[in-house]
C-alpha atoms as a PDB file:
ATOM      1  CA  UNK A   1       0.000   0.000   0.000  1.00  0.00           C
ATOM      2  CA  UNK A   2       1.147   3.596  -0.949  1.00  0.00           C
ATOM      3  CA  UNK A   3       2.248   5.693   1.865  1.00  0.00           C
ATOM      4  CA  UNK A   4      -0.948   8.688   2.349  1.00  0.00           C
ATOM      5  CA  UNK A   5       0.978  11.852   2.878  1.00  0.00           C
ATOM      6  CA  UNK A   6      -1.222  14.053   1.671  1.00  0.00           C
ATOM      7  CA  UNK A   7      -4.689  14.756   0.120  1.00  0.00           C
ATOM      8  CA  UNK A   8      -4.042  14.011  -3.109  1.00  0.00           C
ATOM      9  CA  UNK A   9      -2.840  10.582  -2.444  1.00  0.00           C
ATOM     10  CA  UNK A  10      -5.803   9.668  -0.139  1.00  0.00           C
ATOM     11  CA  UNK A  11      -8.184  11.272  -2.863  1.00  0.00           C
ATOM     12  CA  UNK A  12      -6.427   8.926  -5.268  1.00  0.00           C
ATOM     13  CA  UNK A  13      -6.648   5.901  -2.482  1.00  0.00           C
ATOM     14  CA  UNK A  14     -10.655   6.854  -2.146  1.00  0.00           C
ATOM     15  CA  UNK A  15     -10.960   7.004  -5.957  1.00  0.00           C
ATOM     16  CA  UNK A  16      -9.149   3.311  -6.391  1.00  0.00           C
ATOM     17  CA  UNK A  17     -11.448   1.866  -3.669  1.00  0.00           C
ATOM     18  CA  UNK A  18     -14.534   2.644  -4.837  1.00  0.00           C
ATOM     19  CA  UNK A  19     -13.437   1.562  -8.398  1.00  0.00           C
ATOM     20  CA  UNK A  20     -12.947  -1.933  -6.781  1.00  0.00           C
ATOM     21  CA  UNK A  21     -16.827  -1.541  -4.710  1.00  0.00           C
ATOM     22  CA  UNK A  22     -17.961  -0.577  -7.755  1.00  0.00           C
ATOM     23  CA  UNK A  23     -16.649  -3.414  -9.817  1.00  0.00           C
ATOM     24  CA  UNK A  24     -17.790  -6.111  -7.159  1.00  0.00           C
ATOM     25  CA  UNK A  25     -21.369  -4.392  -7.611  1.00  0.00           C
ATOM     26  CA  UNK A  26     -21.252  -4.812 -11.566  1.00  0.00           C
ATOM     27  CA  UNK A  27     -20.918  -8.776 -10.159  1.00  0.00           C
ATOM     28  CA  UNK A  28     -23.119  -8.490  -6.921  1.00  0.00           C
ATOM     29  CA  UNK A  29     -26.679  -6.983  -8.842  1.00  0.00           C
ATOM     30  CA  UNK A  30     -27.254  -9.218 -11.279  1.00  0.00           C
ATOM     31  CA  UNK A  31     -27.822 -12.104  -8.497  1.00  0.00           C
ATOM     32  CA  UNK A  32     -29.589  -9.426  -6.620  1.00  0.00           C
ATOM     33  CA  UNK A  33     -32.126  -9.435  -9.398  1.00  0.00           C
ATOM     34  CA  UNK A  34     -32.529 -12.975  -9.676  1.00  0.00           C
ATOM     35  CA  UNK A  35     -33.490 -13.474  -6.222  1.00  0.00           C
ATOM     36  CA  UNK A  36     -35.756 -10.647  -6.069  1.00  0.00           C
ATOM     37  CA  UNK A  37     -39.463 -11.991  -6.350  1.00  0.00           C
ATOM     38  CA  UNK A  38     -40.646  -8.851  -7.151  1.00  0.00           C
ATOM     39  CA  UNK A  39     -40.718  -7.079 -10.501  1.00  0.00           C
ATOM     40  CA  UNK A  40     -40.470  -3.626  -9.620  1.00  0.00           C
ATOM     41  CA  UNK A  41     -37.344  -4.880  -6.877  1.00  0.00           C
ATOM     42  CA  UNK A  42     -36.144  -6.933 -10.147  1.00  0.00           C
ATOM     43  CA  UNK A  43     -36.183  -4.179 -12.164  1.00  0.00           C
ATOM     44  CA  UNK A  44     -34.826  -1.792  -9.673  1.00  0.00           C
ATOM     45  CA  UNK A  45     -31.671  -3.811  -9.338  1.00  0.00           C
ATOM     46  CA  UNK A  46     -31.888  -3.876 -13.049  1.00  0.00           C
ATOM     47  CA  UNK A  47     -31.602  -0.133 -13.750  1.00  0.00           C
ATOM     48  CA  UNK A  48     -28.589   0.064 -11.075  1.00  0.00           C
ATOM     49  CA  UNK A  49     -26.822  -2.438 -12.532  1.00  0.00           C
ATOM     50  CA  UNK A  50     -26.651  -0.005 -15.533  1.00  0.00           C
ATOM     51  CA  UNK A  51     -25.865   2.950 -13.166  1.00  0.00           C
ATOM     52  CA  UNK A  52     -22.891   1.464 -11.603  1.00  0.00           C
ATOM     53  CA  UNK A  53     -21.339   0.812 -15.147  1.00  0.00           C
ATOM     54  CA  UNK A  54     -21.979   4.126 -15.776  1.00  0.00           C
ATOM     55  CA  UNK A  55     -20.086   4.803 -12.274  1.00  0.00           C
ATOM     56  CA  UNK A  56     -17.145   2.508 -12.869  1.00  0.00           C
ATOM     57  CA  UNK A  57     -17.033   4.136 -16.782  1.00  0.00           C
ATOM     58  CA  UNK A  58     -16.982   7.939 -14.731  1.00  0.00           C
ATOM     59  CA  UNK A  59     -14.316   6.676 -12.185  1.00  0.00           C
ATOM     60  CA  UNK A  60     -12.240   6.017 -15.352  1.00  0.00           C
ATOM     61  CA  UNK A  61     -12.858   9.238 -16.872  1.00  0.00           C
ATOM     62  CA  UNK A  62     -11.265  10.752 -13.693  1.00  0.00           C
ATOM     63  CA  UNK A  63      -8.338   8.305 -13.503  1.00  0.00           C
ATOM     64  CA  UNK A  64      -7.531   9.522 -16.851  1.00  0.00           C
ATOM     65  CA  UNK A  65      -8.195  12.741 -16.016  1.00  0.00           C
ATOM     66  CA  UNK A  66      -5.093  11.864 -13.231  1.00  0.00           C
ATOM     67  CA  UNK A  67      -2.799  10.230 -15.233  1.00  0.00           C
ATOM     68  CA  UNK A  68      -3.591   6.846 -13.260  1.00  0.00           C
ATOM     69  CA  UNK A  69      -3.800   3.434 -14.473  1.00  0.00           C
ATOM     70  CA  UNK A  70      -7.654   2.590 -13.559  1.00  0.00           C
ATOM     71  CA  UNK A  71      -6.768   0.250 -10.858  1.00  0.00           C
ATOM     72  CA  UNK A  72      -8.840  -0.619  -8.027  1.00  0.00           C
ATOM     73  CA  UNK A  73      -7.752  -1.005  -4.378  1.00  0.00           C
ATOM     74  CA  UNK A  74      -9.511  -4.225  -2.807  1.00  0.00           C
ATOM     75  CA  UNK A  75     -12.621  -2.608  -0.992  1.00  0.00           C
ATOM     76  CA  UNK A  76     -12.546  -4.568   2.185  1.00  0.00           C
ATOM     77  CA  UNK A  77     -15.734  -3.076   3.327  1.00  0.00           C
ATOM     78  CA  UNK A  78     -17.858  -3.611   0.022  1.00  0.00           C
ATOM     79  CA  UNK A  79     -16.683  -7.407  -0.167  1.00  0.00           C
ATOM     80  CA  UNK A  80     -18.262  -7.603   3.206  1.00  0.00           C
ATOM     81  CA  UNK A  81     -21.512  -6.047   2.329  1.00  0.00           C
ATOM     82  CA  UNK A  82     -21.929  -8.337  -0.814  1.00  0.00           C
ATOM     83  CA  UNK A  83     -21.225 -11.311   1.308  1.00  0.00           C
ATOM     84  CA  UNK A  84     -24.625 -10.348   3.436  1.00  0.00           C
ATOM     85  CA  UNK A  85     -25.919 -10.030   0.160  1.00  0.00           C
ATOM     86  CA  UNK A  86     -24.706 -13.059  -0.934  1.00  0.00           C
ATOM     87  CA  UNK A  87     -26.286 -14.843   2.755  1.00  0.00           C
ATOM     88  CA  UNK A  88     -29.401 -13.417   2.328  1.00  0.00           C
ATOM     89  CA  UNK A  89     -29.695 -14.799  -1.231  1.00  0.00           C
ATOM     90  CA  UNK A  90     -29.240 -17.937   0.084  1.00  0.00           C
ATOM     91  CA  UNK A  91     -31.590 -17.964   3.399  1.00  0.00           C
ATOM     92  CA  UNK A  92     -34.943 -19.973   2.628  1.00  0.00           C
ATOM     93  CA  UNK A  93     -37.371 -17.022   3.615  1.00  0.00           C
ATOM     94  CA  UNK A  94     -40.763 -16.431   2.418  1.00  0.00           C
ATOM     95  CA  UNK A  95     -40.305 -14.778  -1.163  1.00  0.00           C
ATOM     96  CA  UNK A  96     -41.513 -10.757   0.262  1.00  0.00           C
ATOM     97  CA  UNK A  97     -39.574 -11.466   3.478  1.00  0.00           C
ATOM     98  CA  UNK A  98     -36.157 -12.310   1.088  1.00  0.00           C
ATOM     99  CA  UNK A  99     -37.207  -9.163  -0.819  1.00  0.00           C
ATOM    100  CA  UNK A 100     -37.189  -6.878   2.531  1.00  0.00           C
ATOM    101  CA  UNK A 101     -33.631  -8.595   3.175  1.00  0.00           C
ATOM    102  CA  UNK A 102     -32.000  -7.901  -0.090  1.00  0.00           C
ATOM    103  CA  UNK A 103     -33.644  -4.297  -0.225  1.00  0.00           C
ATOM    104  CA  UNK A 104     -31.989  -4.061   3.648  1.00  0.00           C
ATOM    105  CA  UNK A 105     -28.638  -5.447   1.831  1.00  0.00           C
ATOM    106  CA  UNK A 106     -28.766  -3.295  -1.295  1.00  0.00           C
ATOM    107  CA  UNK A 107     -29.384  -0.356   1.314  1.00  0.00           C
ATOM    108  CA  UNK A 108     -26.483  -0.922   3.729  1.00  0.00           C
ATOM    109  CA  UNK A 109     -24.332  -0.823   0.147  1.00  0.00           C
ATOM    110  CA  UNK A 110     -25.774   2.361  -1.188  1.00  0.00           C
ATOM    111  CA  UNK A 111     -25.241   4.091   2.142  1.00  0.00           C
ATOM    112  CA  UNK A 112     -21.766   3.301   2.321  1.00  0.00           C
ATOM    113  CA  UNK A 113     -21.620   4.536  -1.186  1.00  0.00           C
ATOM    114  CA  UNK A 114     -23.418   7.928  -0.343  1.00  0.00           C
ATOM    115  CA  UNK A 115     -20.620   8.476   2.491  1.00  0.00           C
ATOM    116  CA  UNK A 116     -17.787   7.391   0.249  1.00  0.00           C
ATOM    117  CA  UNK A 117     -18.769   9.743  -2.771  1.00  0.00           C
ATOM    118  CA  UNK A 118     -19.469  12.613  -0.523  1.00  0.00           C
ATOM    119  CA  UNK A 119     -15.880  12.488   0.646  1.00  0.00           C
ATOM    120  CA  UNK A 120     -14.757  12.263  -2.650  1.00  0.00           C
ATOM    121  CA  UNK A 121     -16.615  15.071  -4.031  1.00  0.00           C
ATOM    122  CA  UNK A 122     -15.015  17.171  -0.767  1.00  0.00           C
ATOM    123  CA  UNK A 123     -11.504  16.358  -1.427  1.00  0.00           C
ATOM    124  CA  UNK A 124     -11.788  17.324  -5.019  1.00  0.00           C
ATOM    125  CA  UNK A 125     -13.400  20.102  -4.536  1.00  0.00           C
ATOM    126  CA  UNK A 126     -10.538  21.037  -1.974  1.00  0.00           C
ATOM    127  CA  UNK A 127      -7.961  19.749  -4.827  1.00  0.00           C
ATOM    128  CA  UNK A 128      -9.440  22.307  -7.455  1.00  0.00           C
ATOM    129  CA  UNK A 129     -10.387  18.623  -9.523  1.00  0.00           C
ATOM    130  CA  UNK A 130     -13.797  20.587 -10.465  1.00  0.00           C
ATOM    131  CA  UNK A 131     -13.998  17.683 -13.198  1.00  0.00           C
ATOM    132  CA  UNK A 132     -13.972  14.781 -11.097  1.00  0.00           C
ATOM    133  CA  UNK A 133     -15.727  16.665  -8.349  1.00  0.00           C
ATOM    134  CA  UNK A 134     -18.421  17.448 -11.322  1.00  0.00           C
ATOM    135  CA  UNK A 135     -18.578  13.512 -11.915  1.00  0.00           C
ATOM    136  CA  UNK A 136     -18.372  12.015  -8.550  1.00  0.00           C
ATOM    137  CA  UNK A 137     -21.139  14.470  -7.704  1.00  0.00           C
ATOM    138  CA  UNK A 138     -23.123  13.289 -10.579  1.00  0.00           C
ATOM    139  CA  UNK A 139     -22.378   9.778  -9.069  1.00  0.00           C
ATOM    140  CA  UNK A 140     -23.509  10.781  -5.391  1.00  0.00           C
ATOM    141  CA  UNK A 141     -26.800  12.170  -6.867  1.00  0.00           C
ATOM    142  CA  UNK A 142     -27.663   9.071  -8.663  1.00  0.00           C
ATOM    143  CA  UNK A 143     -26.777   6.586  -4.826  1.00  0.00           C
ATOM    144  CA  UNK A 144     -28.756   9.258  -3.295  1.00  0.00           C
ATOM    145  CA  UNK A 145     -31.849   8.462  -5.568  1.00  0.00           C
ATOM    146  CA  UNK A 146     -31.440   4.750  -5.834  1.00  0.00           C
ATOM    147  CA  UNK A 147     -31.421   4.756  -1.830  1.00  0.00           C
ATOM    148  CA  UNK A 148     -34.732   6.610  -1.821  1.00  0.00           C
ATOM    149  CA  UNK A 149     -36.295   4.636  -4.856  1.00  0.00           C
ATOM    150  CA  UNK A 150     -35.244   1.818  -2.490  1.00  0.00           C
ATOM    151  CA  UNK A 151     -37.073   2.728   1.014  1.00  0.00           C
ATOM    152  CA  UNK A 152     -40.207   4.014  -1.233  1.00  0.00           C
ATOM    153  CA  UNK A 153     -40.575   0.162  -2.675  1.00  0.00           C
ATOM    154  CA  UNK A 154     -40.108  -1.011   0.572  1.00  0.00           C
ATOM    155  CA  UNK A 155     -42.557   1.256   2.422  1.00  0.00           C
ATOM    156  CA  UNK A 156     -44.843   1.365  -0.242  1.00  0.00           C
ATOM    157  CA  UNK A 157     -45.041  -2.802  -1.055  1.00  0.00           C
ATOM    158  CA  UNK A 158     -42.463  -5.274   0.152  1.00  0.00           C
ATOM    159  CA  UNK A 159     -42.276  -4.488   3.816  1.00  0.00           C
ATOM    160  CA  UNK A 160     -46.047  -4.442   4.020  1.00  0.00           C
ATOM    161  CA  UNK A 161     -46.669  -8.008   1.986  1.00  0.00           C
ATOM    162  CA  UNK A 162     -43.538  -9.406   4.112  1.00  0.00           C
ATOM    163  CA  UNK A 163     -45.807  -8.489   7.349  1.00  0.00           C
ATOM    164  CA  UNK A 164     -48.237 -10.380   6.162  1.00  0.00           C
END
């Protein structure tokens, strides 16, 4: 591991780390989908599969932007969060109630993602990067909405058929 002396290398750290979560969700959603029950959750997944390619495609816009190789760092912490994915995938649950769990799992990933980009989008914004702050802003919009899209199909259907 590089040493982190100074912003700009833990920027660059930040930016190789959530190239790597992002890459294990290009993996992680497509199993998301096919254990989803329901459509709209199905189709949900669906659509962010195609965001996070756009994310990983944005994360290399910036690395080229840096001169840097688009290399990931191993994300510890999103390998972690896919494995409860992964767990709840397999648990033999009533189809709503493995719905609720996977929307809790897809949740626990987009949050961390929220925190992550908003860092990001400080520290270039302190780095004068206005490009990749532009694009990792972009990025943070688009978790932000997927989180809520999230908790509205939960309020609105899958929590209320897994009380059931």
């Amino acid at each position: 591991m590089a040493k982190l002396n100074t912003l700009d290398d833990l920027f660059l750290h930040g930016l190789k780390d959530v190239y790597d979560a992002e890459k294990q969700l290009v993996k992680a959603l497509p199993k998301m989908a096919k254990a989803s029950t329901s459509e709209k959750l199905q189709a949900g997944f669906e659509e962010h599969l195609r965001q996070t390619e756009g994310h990983v495609e944005r994360l290399e816009t910036i690395f080229k932007s840096l001169g840097v190789a688009a290399k990931g760092t191993k994300c510890a912490a999103m390998k972690g969060l896919v494995e409860e994915g992964s767990e709840m995938i397999s648990e033999h649950a009533e189809d709503a109630v493995k719905d609720a769990g996977l929307i809790m799992a897809a949740q626990k990933v987009e949050h961390y993602e929220i925190a992550t980009y908003g860092t990001l989008v400080t520290f270039a914004e302190l780095l004068g990067q206005s490009e990749a702050r532009e694009l990792l802003e972009q990025t943070l919009q688009e978790e932000k909405e997927t989180d809520e899209k999230l908790t509205d199909l939960a309020e609105s259907e899958i929590n209320v058929e897994a009380q059931a």
